[in-house]
N, C-alpha and C. Protein backbone atom coordinates (compact mmCIF):
# COMPACT_ATOMS: atom_id res chain seq x y z
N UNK A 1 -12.23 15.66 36.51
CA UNK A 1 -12.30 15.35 35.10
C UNK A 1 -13.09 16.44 34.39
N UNK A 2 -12.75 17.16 33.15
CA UNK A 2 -13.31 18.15 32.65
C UNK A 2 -13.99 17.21 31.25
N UNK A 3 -15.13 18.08 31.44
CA UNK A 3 -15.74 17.29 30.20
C UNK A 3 -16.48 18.60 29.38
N UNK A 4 -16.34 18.55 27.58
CA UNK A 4 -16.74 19.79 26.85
C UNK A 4 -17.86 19.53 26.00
N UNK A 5 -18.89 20.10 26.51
CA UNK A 5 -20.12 19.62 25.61
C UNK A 5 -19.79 19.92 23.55
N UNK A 6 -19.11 20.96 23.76
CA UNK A 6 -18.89 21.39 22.35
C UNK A 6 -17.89 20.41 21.78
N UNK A 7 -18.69 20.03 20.76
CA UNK A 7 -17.72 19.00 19.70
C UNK A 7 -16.57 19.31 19.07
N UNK A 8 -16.67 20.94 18.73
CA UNK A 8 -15.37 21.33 18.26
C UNK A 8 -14.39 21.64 19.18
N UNK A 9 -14.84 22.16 20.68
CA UNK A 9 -13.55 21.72 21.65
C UNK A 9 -12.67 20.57 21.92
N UNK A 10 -13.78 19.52 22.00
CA UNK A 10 -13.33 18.18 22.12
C UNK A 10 -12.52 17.82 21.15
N UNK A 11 -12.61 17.76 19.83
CA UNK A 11 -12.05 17.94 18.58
C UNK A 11 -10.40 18.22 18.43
N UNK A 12 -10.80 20.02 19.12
CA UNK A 12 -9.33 20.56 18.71
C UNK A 12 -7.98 20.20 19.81
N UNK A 13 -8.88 19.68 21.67
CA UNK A 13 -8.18 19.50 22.21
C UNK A 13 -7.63 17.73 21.71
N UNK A 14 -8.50 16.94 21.29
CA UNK A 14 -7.88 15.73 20.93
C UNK A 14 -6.56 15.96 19.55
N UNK A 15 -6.94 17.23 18.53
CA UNK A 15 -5.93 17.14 18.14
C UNK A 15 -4.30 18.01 18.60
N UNK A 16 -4.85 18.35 19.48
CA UNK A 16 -3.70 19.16 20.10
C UNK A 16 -2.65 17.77 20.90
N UNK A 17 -3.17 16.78 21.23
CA UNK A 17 -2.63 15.28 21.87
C UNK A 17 -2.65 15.29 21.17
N UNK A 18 -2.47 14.79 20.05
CA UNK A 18 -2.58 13.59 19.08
C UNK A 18 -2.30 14.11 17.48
N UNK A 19 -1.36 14.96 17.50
CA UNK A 19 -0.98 15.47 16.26
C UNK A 19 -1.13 13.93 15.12
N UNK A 20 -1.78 14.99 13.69
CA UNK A 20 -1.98 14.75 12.93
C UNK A 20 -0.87 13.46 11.93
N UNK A 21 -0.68 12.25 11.77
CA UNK A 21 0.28 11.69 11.03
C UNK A 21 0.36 12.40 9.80
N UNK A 22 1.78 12.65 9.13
CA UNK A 22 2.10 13.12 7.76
C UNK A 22 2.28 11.95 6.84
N UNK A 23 2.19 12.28 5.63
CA UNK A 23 2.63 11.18 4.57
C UNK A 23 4.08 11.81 4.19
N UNK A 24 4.98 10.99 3.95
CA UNK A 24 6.22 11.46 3.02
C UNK A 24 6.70 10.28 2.02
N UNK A 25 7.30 11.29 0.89
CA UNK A 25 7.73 9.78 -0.11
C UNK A 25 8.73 9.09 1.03
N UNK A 26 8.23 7.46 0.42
CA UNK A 26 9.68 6.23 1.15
C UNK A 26 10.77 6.48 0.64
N UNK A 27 11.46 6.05 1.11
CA UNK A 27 13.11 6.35 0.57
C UNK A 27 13.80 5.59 0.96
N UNK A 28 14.80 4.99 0.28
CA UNK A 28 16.00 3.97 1.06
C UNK A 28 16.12 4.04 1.88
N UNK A 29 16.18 5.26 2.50
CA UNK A 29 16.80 5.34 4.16
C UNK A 29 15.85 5.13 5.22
N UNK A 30 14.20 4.59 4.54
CA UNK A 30 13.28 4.04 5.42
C UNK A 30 12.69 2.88 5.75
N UNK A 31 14.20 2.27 4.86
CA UNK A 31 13.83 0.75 4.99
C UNK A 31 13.51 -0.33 6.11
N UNK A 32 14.74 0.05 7.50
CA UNK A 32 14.77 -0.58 8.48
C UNK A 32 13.44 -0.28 9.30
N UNK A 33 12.47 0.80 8.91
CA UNK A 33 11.43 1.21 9.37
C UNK A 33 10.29 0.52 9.03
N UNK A 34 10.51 0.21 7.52
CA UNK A 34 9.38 -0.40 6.67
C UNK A 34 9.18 -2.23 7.14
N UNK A 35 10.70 -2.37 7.44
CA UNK A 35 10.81 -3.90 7.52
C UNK A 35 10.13 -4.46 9.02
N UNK A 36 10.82 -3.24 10.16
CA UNK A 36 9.57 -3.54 11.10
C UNK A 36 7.99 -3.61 10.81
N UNK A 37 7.38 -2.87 10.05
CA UNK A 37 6.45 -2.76 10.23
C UNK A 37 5.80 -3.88 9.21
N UNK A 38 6.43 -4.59 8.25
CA UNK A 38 6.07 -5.51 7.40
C UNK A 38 6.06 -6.44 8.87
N UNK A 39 7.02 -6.77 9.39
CA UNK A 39 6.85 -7.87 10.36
C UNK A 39 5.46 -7.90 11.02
N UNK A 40 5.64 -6.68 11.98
CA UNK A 40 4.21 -6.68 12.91
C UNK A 40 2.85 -6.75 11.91
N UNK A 41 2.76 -6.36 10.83
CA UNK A 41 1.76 -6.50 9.95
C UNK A 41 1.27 -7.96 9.23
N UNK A 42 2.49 -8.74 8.55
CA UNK A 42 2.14 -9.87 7.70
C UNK A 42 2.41 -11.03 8.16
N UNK A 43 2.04 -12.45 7.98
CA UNK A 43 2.69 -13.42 8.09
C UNK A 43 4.51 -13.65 7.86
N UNK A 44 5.35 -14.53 8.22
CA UNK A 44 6.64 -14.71 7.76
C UNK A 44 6.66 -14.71 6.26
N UNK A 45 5.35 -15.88 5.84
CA UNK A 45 5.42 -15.99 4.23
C UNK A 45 5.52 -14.90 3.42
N UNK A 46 4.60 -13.76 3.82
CA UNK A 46 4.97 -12.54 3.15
C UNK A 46 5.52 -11.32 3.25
N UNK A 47 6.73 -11.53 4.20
CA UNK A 47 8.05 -11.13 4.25
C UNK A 47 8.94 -10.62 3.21
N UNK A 48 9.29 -9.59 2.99
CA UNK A 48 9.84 -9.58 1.74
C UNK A 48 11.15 -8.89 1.80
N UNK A 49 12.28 -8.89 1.25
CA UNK A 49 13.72 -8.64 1.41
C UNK A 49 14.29 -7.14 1.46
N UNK A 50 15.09 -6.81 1.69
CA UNK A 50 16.09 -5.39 1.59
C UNK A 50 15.92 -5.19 0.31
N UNK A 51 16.41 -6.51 -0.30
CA UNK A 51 16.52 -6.13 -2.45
C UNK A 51 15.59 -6.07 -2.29
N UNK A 52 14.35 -6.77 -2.20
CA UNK A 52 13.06 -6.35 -2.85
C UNK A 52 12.44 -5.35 -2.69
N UNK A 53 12.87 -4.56 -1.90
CA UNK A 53 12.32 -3.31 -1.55
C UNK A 53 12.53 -2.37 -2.36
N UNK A 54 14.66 -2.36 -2.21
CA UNK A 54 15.30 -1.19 -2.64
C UNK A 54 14.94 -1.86 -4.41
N UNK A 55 14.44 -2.88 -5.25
CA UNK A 55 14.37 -2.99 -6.23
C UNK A 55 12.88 -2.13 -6.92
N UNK A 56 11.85 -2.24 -6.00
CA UNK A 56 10.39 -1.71 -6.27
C UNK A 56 10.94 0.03 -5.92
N UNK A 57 11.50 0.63 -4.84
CA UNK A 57 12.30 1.99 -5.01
C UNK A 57 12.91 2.67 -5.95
N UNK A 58 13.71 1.81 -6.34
CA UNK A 58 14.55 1.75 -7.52
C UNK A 58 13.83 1.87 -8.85
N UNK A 59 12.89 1.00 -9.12
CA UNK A 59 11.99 0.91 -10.40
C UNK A 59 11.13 2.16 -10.28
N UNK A 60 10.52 2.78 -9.27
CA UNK A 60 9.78 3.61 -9.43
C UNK A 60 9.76 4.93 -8.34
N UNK A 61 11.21 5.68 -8.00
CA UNK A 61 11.14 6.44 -6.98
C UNK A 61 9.83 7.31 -5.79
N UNK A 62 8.95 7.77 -6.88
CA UNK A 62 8.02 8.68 -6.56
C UNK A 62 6.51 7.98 -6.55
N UNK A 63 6.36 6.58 -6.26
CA UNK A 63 4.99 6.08 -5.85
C UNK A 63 5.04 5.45 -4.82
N UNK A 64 5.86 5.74 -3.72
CA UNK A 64 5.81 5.08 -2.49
C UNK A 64 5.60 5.96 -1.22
N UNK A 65 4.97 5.65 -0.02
CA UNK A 65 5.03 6.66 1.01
C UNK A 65 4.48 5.70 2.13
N UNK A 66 5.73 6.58 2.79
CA UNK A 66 5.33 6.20 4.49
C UNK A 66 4.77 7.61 5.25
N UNK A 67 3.93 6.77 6.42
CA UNK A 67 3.01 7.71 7.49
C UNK A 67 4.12 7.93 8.63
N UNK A 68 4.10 9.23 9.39
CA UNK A 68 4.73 9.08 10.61
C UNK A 68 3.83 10.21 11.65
N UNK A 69 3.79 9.56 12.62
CA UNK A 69 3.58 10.51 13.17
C UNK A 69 4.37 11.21 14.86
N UNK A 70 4.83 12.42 14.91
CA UNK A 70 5.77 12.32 15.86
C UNK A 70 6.79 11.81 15.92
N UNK A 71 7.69 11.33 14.87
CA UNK A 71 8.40 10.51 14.47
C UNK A 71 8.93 9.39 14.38
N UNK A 72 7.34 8.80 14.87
CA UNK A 72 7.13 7.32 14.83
C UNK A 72 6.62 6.70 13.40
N UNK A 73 7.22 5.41 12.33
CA UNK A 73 7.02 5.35 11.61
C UNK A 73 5.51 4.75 11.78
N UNK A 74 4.30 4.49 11.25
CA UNK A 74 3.07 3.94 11.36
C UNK A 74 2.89 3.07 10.35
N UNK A 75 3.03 3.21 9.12
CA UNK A 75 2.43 2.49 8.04
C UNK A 75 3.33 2.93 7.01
N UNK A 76 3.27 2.13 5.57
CA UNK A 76 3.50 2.56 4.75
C UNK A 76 3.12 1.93 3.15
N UNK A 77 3.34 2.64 1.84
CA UNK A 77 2.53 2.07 1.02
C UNK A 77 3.59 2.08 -0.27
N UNK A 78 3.44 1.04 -0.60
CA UNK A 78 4.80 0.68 -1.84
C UNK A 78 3.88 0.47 -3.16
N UNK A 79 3.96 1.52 -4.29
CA UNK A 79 2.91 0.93 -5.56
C UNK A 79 3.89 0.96 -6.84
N UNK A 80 3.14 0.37 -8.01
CA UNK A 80 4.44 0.35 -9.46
C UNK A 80 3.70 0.77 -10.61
N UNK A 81 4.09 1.42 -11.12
CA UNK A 81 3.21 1.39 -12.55
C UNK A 81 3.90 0.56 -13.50
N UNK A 82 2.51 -0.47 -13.57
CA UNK A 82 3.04 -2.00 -14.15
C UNK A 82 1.79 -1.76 -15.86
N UNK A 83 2.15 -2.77 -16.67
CA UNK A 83 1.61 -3.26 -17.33
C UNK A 83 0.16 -3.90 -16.87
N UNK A 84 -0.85 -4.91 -18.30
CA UNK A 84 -1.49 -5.73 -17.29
C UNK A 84 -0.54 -6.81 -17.86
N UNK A 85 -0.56 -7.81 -16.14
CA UNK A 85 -0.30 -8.92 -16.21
C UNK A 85 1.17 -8.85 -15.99
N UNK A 86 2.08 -7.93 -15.60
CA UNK A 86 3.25 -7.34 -15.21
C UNK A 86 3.67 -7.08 -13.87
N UNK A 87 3.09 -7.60 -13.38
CA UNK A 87 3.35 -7.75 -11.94
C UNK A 87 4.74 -8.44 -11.15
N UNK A 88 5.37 -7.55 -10.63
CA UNK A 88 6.53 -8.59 -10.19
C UNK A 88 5.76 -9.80 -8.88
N UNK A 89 6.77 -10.47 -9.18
CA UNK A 89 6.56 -11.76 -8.04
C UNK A 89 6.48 -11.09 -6.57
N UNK A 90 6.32 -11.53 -5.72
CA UNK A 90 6.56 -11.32 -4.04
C UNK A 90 8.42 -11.52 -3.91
N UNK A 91 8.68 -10.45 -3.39
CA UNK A 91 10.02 -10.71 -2.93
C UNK A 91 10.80 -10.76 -4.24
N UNK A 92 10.85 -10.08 -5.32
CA UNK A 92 11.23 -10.28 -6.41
C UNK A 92 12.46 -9.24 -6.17
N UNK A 93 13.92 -9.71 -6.57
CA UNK A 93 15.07 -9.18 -6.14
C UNK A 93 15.15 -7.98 -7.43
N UNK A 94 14.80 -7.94 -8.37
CA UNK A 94 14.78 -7.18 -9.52
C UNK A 94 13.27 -7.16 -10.15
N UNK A 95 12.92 -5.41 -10.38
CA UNK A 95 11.85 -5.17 -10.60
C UNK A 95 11.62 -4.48 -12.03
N UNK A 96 11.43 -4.91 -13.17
CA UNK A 96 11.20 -4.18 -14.82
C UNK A 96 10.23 -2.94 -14.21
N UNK A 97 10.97 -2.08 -15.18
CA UNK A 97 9.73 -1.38 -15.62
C UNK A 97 9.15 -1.02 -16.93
N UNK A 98 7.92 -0.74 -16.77
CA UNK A 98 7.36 -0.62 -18.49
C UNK A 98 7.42 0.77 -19.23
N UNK A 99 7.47 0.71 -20.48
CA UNK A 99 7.36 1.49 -21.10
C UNK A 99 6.02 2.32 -20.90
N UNK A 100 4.94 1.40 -21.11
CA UNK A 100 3.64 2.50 -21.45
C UNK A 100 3.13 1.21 -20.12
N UNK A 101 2.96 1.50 -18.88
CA UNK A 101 2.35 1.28 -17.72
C UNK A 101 0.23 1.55 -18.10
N UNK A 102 -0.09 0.89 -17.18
CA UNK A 102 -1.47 0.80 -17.44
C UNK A 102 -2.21 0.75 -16.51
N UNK A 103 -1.54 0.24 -15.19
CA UNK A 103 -2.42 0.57 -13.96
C UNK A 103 -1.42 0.87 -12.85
N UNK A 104 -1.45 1.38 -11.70
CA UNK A 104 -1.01 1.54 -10.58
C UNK A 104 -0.72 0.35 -9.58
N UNK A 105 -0.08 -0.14 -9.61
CA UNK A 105 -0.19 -1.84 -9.06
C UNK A 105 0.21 -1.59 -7.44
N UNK A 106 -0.91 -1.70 -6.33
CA UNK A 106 -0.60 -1.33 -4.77
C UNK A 106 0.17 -2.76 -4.61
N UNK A 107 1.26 -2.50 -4.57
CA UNK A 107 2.12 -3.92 -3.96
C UNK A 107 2.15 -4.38 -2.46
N UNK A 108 1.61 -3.28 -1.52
CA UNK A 108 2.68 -3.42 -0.59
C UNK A 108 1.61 -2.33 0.48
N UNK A 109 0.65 -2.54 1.34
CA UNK A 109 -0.05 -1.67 2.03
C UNK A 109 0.05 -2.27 3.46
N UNK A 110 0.40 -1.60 4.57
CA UNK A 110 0.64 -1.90 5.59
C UNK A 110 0.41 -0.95 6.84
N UNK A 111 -0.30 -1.03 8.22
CA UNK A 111 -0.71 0.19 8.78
C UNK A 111 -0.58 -0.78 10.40
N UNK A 112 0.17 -0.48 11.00
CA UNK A 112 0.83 -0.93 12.23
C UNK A 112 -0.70 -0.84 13.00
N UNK A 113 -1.12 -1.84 14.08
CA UNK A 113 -2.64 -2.18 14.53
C UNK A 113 -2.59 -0.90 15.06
N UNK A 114 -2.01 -0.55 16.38
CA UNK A 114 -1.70 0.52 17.33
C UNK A 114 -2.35 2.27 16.10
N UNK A 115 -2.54 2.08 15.02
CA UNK A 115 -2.99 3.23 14.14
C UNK A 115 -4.50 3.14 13.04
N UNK A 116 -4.25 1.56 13.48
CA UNK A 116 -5.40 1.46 11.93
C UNK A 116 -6.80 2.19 12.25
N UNK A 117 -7.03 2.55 13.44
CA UNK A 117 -7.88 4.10 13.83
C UNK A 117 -8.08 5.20 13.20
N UNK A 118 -7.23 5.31 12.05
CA UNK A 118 -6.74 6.87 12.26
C UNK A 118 -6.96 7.14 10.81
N UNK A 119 -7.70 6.11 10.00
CA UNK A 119 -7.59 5.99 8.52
C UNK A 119 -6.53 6.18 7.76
N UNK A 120 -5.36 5.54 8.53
CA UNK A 120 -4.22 5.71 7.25
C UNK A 120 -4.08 4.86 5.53
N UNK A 121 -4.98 3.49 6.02
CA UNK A 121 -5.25 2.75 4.64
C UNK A 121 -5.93 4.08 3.95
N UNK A 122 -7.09 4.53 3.99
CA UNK A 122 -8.12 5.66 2.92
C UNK A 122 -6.90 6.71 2.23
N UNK A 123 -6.25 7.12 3.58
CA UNK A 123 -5.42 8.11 2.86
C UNK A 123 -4.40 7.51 2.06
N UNK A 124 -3.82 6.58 2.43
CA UNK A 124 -2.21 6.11 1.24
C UNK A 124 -3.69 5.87 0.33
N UNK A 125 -4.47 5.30 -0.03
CA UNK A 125 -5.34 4.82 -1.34
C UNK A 125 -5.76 6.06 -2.18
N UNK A 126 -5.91 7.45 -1.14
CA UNK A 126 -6.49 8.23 -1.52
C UNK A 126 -5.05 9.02 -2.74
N UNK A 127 -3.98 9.29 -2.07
CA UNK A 127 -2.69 9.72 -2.72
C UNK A 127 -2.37 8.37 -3.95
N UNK A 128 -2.52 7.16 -4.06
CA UNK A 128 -2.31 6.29 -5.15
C UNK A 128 -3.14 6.79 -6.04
N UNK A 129 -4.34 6.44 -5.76
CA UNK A 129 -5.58 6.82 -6.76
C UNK A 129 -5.04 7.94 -7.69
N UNK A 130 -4.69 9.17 -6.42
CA UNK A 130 -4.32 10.44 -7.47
C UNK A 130 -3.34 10.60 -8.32
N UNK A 131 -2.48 9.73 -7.75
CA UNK A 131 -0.85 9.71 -8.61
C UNK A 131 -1.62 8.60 -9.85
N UNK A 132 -2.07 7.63 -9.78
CA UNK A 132 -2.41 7.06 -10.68
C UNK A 132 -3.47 8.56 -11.85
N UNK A 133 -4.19 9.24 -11.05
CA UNK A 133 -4.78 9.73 -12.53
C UNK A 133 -3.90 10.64 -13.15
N UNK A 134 -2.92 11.69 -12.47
CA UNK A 134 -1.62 12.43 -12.60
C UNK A 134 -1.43 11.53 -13.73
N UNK A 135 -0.84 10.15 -13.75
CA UNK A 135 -0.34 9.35 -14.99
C UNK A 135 -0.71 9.06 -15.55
N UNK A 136 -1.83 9.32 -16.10
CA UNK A 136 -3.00 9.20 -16.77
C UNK A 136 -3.14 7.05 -17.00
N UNK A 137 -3.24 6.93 -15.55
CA UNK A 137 -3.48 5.18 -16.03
C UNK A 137 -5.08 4.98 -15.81
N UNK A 138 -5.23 3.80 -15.85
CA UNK A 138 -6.54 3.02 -15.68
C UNK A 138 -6.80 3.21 -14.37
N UNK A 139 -6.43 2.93 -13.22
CA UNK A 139 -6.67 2.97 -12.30
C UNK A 139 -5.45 2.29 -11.53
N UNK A 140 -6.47 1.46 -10.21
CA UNK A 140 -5.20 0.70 -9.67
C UNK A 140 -5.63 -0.72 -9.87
N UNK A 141 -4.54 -2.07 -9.04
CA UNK A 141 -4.40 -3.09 -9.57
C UNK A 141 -3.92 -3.86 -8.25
N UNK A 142 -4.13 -4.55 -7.80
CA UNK A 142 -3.37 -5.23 -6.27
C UNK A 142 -3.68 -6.63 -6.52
N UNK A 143 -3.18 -7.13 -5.62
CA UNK A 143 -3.31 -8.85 -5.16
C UNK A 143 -3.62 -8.82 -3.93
N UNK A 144 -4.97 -9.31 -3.61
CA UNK A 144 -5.44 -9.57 -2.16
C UNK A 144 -5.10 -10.70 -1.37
N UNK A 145 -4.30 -10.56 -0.43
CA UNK A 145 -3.92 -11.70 0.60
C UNK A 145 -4.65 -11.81 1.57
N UNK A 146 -3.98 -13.39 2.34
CA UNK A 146 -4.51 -12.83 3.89
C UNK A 146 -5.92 -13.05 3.76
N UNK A 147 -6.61 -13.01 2.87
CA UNK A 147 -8.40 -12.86 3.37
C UNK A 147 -8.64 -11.92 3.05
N UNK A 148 -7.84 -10.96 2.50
CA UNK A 148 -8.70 -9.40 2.73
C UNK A 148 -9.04 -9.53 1.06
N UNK A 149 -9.70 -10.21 0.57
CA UNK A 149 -10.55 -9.56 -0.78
C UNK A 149 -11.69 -8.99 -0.07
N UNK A 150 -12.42 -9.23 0.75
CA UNK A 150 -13.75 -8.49 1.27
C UNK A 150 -13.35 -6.96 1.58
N UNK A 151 -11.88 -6.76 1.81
CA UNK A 151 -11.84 -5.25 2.47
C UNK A 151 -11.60 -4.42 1.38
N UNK A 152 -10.83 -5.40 0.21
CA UNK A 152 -10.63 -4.53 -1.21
C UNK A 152 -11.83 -4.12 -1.46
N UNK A 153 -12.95 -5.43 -1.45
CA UNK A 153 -14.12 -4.91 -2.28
C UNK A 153 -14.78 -4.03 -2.09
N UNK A 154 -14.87 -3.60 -0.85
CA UNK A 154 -15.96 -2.49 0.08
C UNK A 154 -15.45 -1.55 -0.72
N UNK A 155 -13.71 -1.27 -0.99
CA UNK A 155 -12.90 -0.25 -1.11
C UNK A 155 -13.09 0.17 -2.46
N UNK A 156 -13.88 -0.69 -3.19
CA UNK A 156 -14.07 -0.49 -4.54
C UNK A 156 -13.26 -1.13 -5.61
N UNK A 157 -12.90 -2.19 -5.32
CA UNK A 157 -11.86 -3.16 -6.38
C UNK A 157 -12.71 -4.43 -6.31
N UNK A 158 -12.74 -4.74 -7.74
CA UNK A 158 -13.45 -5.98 -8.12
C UNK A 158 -12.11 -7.00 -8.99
N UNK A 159 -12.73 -8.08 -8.07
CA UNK A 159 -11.83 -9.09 -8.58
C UNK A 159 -12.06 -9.64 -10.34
N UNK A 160 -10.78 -10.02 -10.69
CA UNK A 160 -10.57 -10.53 -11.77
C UNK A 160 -10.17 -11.83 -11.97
N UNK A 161 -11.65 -12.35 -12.34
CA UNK A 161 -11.24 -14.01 -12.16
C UNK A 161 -10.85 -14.84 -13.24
N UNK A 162 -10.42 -14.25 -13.99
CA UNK A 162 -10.28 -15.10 -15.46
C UNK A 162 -8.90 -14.30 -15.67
N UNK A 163 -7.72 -14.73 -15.33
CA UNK A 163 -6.31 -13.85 -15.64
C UNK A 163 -5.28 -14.89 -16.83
N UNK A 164 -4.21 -14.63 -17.50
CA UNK A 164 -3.58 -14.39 -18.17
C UNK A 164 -2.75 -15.64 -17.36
N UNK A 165 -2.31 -16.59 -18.34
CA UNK A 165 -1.57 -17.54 -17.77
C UNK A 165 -0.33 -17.14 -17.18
N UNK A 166 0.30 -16.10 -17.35
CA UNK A 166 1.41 -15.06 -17.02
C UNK A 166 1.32 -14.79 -15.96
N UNK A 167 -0.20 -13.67 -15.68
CA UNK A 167 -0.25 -13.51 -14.49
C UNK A 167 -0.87 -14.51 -13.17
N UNK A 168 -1.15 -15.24 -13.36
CA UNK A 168 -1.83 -16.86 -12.96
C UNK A 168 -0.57 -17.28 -11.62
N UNK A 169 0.35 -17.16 -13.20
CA UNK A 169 1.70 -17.42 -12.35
C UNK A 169 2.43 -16.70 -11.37
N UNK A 170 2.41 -15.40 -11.52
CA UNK A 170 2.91 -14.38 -10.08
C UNK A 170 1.92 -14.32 -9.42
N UNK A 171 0.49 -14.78 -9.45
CA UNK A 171 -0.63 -14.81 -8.51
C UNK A 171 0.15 -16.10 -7.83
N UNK A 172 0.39 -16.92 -8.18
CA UNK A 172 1.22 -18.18 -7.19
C UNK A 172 2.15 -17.87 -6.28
N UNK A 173 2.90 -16.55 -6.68
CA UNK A 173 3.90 -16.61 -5.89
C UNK A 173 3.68 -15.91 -4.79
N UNK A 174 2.21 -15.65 -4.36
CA UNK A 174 1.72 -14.66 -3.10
C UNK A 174 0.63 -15.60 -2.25
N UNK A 175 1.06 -17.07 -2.98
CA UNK A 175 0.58 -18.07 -2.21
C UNK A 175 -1.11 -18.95 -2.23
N UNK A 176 -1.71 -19.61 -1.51
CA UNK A 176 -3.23 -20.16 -1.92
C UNK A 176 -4.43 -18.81 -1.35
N UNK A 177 -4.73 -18.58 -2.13
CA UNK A 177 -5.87 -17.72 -1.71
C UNK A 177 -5.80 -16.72 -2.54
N UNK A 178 -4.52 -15.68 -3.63
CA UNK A 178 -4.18 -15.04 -3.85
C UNK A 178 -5.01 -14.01 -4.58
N UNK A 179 -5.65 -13.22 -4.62
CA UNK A 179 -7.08 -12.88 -6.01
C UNK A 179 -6.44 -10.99 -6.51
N UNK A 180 -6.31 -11.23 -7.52
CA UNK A 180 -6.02 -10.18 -8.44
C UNK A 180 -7.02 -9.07 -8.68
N UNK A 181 -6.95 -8.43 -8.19
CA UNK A 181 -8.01 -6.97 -8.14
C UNK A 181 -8.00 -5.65 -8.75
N UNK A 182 -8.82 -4.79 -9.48
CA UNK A 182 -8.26 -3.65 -9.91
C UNK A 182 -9.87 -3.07 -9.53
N UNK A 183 -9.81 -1.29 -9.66
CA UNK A 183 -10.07 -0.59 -9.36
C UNK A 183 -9.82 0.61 -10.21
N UNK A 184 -10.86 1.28 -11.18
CA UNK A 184 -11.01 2.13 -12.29
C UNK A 184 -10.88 3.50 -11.26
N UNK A 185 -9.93 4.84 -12.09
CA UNK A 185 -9.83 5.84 -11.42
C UNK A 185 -10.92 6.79 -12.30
């Protein structure tokens, strides 16, 4: 067994194994990729369809991206530039878009266990964030499932507890627990 006291050996030989994952925009043709990885990632409940995919694609070509690495898909990150309080539903077969958008809305963040090592959540947040200031919006905007408002918050998104009877209502459709979050760029 060879062992390298120098950190930057150790370093360059781990990345020489273990090439670097890329980001690329999603694209229709990465759907059957995305849908695995929604599985291994979410409950059944938040499962979401072919249309609903190719509809959030459709509404907004250039704010979505999947990780691969080696040409294995890993993760991927689906966002909208919504209004406030414009949020499509979960699984929503048709997706509006707005005229004058206001925040970056992360719909859709997902990072296969076998990777969540490797900081692929920081980086898709890190490329939203930026596309969000590129568009000159507010920031970003999500719905925390699952339990994870504690991981938004670390991340720097504070919940919004007093919402818009509008949005009240597509907070329902992501089920009991649902909490509406944004995050200033």
């Amino acid at each position: 067994m060879l062992r390298y006291r120098r950190k930057g050996r150790i370093a360059g030989l781990i990345r020489q194994s273990f090439p670097m994952p890329t980001l690329k925009p999603l694209t229709l043709d990465d759907l059957e990729a995305v849908l695995a990885i929604q599985s291994a990632c979410y409950e059944p409940f938040f499962h979401e369809s072919v249309a609903a995919f190719r509809a959030m694609l459709t509404a907004s070509p250039d704010t979505h991206w999947l990780c691969r690495r080696e040409g294995k898909p890993l993760g991927y990150l689906v966002t909208l530039p919504v209004a406030e309080g414009k949020l499509p539903v979960l699984d929503a077969a048709a997706v509006a878009t707005v005229d004058t958008p206001e925040w970056l809305y992360v719909h859709d963040l997902a990072v296969l266990a076998e990777a969540r090592s490797l900081g692929l959540g920081r980086r898709f947040m890190a490329e939203a964030e930026r596309v969000a200031r590129e568009k000159g919006l507010r920031g970003l905007a999500l719905v925390a499932v699952q339990g994870a408002e504690g991981y938004w918050a670390k991340a720097g998104f504070r919940a919004k507890l007093e919402v818009s009877p509008a949005l009240a209502g597509k907070l329902a459709s992501f089920g009991e627990g649902a909490v509406y979050m944004e995050k200033a760029c």
